[in-house]
N, C-alpha and C. Protein backbone atom coordinates (compact mmCIF):
# COMPACT_ATOMS: atom_id res chain seq x y z
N UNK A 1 0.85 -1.18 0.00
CA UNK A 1 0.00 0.00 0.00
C UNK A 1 0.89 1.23 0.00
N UNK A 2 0.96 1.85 -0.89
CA UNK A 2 1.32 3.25 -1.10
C UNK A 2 1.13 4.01 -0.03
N UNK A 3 2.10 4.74 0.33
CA UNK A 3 2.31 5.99 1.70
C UNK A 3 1.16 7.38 1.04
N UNK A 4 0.33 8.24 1.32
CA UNK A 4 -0.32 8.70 1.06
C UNK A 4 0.51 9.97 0.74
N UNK A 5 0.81 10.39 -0.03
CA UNK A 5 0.65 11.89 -0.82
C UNK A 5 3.02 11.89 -0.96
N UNK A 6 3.25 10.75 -0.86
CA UNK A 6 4.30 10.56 -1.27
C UNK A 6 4.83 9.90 -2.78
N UNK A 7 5.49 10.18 -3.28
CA UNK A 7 5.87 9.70 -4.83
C UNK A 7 6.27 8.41 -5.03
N UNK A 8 5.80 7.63 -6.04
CA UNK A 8 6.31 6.27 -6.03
C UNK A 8 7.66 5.92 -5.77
N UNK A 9 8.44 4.54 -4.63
CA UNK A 9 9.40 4.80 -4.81
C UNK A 9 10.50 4.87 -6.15
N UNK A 10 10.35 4.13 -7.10
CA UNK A 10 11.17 4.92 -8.18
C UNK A 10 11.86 6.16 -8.38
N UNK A 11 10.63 7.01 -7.54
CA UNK A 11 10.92 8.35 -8.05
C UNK A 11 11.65 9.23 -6.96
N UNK A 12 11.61 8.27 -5.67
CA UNK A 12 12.20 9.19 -4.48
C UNK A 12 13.26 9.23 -4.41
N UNK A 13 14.30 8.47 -5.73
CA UNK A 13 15.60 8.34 -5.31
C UNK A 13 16.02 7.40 -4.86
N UNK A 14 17.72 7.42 -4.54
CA UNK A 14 18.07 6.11 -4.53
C UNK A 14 19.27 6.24 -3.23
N UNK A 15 19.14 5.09 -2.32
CA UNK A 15 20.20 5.10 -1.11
C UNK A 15 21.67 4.63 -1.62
N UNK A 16 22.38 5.75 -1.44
CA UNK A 16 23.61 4.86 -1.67
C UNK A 16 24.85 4.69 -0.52
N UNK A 17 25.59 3.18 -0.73
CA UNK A 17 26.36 2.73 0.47
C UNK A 17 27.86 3.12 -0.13
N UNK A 18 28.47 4.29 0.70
CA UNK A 18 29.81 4.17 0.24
C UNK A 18 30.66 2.69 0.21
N UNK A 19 31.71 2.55 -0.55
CA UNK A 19 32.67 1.75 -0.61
C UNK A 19 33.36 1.26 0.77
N UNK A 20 33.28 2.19 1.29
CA UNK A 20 34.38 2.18 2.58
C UNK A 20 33.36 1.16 3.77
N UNK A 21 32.33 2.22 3.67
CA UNK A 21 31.01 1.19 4.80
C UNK A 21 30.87 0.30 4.37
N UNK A 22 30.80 0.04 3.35
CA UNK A 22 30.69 -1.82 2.62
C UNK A 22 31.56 -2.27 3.22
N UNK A 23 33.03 -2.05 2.82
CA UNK A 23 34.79 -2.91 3.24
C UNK A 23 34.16 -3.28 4.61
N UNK A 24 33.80 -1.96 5.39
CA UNK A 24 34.00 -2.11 7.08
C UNK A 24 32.69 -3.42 7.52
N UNK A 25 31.27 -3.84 6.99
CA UNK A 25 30.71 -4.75 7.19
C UNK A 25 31.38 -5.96 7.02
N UNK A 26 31.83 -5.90 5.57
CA UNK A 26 32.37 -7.25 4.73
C UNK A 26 33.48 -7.59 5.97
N UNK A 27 34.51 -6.40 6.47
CA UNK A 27 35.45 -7.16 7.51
C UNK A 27 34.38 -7.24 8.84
N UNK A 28 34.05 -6.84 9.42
CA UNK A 28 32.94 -7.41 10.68
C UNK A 28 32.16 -8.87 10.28
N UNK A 29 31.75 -9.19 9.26
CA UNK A 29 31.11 -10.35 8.89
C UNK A 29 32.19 -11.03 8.55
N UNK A 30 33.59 -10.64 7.91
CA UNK A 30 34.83 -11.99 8.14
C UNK A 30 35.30 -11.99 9.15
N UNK A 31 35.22 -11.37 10.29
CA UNK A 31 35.90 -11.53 11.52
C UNK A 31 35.34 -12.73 12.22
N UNK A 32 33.71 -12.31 11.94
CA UNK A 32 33.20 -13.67 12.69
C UNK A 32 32.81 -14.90 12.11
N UNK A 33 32.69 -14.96 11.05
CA UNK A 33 33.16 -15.77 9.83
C UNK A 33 34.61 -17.06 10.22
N UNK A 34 35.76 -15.93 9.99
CA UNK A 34 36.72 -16.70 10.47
C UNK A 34 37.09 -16.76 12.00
N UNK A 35 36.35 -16.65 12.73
CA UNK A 35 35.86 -17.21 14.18
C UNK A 35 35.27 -18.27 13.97
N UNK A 36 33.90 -18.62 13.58
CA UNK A 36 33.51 -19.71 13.11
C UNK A 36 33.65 -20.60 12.37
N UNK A 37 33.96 -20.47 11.31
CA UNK A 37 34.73 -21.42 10.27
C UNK A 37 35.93 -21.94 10.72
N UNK A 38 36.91 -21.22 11.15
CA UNK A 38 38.52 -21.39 11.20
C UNK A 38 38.87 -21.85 12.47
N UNK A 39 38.08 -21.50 13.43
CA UNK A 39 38.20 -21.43 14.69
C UNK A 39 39.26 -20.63 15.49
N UNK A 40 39.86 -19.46 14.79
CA UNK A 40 40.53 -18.23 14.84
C UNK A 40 39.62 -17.29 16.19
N UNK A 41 40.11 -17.08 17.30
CA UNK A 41 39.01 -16.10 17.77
C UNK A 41 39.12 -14.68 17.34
N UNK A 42 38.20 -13.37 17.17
CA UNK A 42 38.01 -13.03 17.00
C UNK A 42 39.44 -11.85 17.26
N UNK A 43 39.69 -10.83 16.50
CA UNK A 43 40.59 -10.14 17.02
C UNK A 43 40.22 -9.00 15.72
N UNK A 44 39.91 -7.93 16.75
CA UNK A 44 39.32 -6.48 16.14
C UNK A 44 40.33 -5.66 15.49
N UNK A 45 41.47 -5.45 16.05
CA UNK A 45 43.02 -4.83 15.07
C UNK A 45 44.12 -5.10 15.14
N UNK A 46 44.26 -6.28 15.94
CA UNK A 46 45.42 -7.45 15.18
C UNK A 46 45.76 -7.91 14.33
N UNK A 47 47.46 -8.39 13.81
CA UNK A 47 47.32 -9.19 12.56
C UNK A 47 46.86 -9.57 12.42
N UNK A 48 46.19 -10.50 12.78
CA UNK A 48 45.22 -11.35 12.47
C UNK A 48 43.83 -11.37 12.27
N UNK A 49 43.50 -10.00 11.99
CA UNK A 49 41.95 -9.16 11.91
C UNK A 49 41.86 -9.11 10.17
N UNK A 50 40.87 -9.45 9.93
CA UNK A 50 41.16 -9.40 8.59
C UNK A 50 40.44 -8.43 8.07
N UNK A 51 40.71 -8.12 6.64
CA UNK A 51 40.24 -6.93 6.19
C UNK A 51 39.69 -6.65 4.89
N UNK A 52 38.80 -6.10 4.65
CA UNK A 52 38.07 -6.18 3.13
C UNK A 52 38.37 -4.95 2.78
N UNK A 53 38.17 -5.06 1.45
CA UNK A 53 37.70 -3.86 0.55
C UNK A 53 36.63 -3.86 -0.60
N UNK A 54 36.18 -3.32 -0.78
CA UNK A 54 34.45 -3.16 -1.83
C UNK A 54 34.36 -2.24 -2.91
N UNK A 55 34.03 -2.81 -3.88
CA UNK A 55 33.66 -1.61 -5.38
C UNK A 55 32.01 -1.95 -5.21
N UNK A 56 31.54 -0.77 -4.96
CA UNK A 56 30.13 -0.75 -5.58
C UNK A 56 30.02 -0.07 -6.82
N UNK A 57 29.13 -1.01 -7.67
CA UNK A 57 28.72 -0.45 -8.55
C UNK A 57 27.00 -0.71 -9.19
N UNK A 58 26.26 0.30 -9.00
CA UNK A 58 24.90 -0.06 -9.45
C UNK A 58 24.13 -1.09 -9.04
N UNK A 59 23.88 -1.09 -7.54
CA UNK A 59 23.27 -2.29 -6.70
C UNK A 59 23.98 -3.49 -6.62
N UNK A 60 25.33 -3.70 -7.00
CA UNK A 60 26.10 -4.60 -6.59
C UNK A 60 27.54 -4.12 -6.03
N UNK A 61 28.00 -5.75 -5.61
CA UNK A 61 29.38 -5.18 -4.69
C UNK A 61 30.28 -6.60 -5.30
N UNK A 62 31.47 -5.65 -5.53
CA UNK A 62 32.73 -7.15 -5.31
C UNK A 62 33.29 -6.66 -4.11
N UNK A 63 33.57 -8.04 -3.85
CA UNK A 63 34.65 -7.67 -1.98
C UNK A 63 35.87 -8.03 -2.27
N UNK A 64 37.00 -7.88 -1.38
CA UNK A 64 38.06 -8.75 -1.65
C UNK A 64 38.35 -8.51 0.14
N UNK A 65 38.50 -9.96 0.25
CA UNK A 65 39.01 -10.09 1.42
C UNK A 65 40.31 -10.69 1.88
N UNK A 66 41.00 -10.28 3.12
CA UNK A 66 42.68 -10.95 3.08
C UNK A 66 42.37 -11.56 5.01
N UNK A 67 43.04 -12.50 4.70
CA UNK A 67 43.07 -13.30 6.64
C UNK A 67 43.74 -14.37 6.52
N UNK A 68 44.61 -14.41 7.72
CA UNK A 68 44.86 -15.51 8.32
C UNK A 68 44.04 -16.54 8.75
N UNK A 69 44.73 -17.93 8.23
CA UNK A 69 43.77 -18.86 8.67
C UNK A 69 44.46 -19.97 9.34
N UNK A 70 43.99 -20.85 9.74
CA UNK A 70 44.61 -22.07 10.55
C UNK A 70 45.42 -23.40 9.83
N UNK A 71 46.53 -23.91 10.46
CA UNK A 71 47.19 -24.82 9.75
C UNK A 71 47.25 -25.76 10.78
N UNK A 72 46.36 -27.15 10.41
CA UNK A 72 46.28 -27.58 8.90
C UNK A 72 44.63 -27.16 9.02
N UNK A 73 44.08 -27.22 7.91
CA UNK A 73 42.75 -26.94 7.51
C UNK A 73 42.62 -27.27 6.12
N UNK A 74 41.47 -27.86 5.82
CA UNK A 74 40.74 -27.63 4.74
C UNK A 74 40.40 -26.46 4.02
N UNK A 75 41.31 -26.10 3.18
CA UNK A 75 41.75 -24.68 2.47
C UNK A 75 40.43 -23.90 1.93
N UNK A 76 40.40 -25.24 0.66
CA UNK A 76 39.35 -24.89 -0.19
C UNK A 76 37.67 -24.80 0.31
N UNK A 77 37.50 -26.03 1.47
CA UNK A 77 36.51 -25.77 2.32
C UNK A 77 35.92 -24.95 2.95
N UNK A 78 36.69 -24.54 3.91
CA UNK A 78 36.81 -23.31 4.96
C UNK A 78 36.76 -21.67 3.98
N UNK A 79 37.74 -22.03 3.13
CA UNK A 79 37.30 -20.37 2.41
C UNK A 79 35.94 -19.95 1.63
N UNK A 80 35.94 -20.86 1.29
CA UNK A 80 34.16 -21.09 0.46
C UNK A 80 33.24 -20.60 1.31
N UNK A 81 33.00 -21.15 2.50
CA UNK A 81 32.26 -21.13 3.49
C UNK A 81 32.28 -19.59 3.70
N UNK A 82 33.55 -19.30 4.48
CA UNK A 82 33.97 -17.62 4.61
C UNK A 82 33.52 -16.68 3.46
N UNK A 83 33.81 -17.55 2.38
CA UNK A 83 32.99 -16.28 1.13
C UNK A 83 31.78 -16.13 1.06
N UNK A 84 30.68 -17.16 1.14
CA UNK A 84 29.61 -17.33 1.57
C UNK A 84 28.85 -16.47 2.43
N UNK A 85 29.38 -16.90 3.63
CA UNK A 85 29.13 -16.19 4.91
C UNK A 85 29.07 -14.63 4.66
N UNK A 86 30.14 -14.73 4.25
CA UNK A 86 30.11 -12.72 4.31
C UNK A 86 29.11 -12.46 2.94
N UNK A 87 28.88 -13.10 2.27
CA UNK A 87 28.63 -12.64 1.30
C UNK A 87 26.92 -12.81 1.68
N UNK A 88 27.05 -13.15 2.14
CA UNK A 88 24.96 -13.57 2.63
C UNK A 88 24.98 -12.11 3.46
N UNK A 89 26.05 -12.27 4.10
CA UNK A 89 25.79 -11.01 5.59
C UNK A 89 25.81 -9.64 4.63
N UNK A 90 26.44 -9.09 4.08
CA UNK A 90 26.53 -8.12 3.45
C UNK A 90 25.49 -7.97 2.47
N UNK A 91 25.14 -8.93 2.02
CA UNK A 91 23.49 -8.73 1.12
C UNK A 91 22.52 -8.60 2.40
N UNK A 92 22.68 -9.19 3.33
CA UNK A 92 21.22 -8.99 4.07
C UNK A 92 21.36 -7.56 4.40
N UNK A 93 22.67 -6.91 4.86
CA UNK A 93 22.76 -5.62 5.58
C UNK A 93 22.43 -4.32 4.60
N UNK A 94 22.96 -5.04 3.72
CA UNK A 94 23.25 -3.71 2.90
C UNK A 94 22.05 -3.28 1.28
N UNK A 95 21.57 -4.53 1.21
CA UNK A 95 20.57 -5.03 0.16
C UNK A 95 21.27 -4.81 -0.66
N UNK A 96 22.74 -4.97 -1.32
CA UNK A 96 23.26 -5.10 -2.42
C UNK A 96 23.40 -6.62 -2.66
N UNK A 97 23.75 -6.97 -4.19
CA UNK A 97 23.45 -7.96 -4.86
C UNK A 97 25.37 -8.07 -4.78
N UNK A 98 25.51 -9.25 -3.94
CA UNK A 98 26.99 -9.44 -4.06
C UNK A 98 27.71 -10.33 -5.44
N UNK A 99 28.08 -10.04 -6.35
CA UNK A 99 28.69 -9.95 -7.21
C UNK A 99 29.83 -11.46 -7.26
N UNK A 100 30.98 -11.08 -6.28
CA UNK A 100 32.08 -11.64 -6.74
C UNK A 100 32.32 -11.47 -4.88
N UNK A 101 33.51 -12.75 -4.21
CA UNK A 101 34.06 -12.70 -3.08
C UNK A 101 35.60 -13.06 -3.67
N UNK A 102 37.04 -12.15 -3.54
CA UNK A 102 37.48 -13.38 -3.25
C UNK A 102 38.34 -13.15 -2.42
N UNK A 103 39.20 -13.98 -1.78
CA UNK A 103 39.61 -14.30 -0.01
C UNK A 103 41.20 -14.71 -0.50
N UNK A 104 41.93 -13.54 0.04
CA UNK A 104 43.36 -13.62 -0.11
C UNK A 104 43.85 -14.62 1.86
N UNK A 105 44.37 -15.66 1.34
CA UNK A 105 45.05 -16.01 2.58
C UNK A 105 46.74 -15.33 2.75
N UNK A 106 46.68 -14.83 3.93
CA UNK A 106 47.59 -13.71 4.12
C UNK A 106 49.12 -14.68 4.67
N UNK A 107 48.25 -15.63 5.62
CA UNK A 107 49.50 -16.59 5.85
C UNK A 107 48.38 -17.79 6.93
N UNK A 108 48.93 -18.65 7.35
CA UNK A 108 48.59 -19.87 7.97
C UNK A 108 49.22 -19.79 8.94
N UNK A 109 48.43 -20.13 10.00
CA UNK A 109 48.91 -19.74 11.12
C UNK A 109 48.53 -21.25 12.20
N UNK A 110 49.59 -21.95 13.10
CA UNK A 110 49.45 -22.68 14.00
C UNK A 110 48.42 -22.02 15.08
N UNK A 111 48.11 -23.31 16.16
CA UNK A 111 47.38 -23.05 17.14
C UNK A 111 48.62 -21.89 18.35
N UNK A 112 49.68 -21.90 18.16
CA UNK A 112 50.65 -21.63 18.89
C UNK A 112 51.02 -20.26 18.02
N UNK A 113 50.85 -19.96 16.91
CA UNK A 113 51.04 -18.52 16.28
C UNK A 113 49.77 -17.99 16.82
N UNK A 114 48.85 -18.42 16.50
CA UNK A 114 47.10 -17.78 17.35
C UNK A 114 47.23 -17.00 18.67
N UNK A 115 48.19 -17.93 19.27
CA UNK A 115 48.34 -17.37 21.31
C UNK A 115 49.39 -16.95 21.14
N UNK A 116 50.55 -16.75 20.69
CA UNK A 116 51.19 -16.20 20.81
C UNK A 116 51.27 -14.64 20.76
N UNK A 117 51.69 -14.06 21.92
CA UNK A 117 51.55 -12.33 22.14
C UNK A 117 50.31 -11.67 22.74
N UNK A 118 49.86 -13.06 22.89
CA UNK A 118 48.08 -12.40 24.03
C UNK A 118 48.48 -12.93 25.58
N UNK A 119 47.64 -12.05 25.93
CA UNK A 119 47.67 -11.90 27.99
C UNK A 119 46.70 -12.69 27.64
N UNK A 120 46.43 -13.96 28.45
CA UNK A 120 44.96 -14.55 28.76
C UNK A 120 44.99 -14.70 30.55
């Protein structure tokens, strides 16, 4: 049902998501992504925080994402999943039509590179 004495939306214009606010979801949705998938815990601006970047163009987005992941692991498994993941999360958030993911592994990292340099 139409809003009363407002213009169809077509005509009201159009929301647009900078590039940068895209990157910054796409990395919040791989952070916990590769928390879950990788079993990496979460780390907000550590090496080991990973990080996107986004081209929008005309209701769609490519991402490119870079992270550390766990050794040994199922490479091809685990990243799929991670592309996935973010890529669902960033369409639900943002209502862009995600395009393209792809997921630079930055390096592989032991259970003992993970803890290493944290207070617990």
């Amino acid at each position: 049902m139409p809003a009363a004495g407002l213009p169809p939306p077509a005509e009201r214009g159009a929301t647009v998501i900078p590039d940068r606010v895209v990157a910054r979801i796409a990395a919040k949705a791989a952070r916990t992504a590769q928390s879950r998938r990788a079993a990496i815990p979460p780390d907000r601006s550590g090496p080991t925080a990973p990080s996107a970047s986004a081209a929008v163009r005309t209701g769609s987005v490519r991402l490119h994402l870079a992270m550390d992941l766990p050794y040994p692991t199922d490479l091809p498994h685990v990243c799929e999943r991670i592309q996935h993941d973010v890529a669902e999360q960033v369409a639900r958030l943002t209502g862009l039509e995600v395009g393209e993911v792809t997921l630079t592994v930055r390096r592989l990292v032991t259970a003992a590179d993970a803890n290493r340099g944290r207070v617990r």
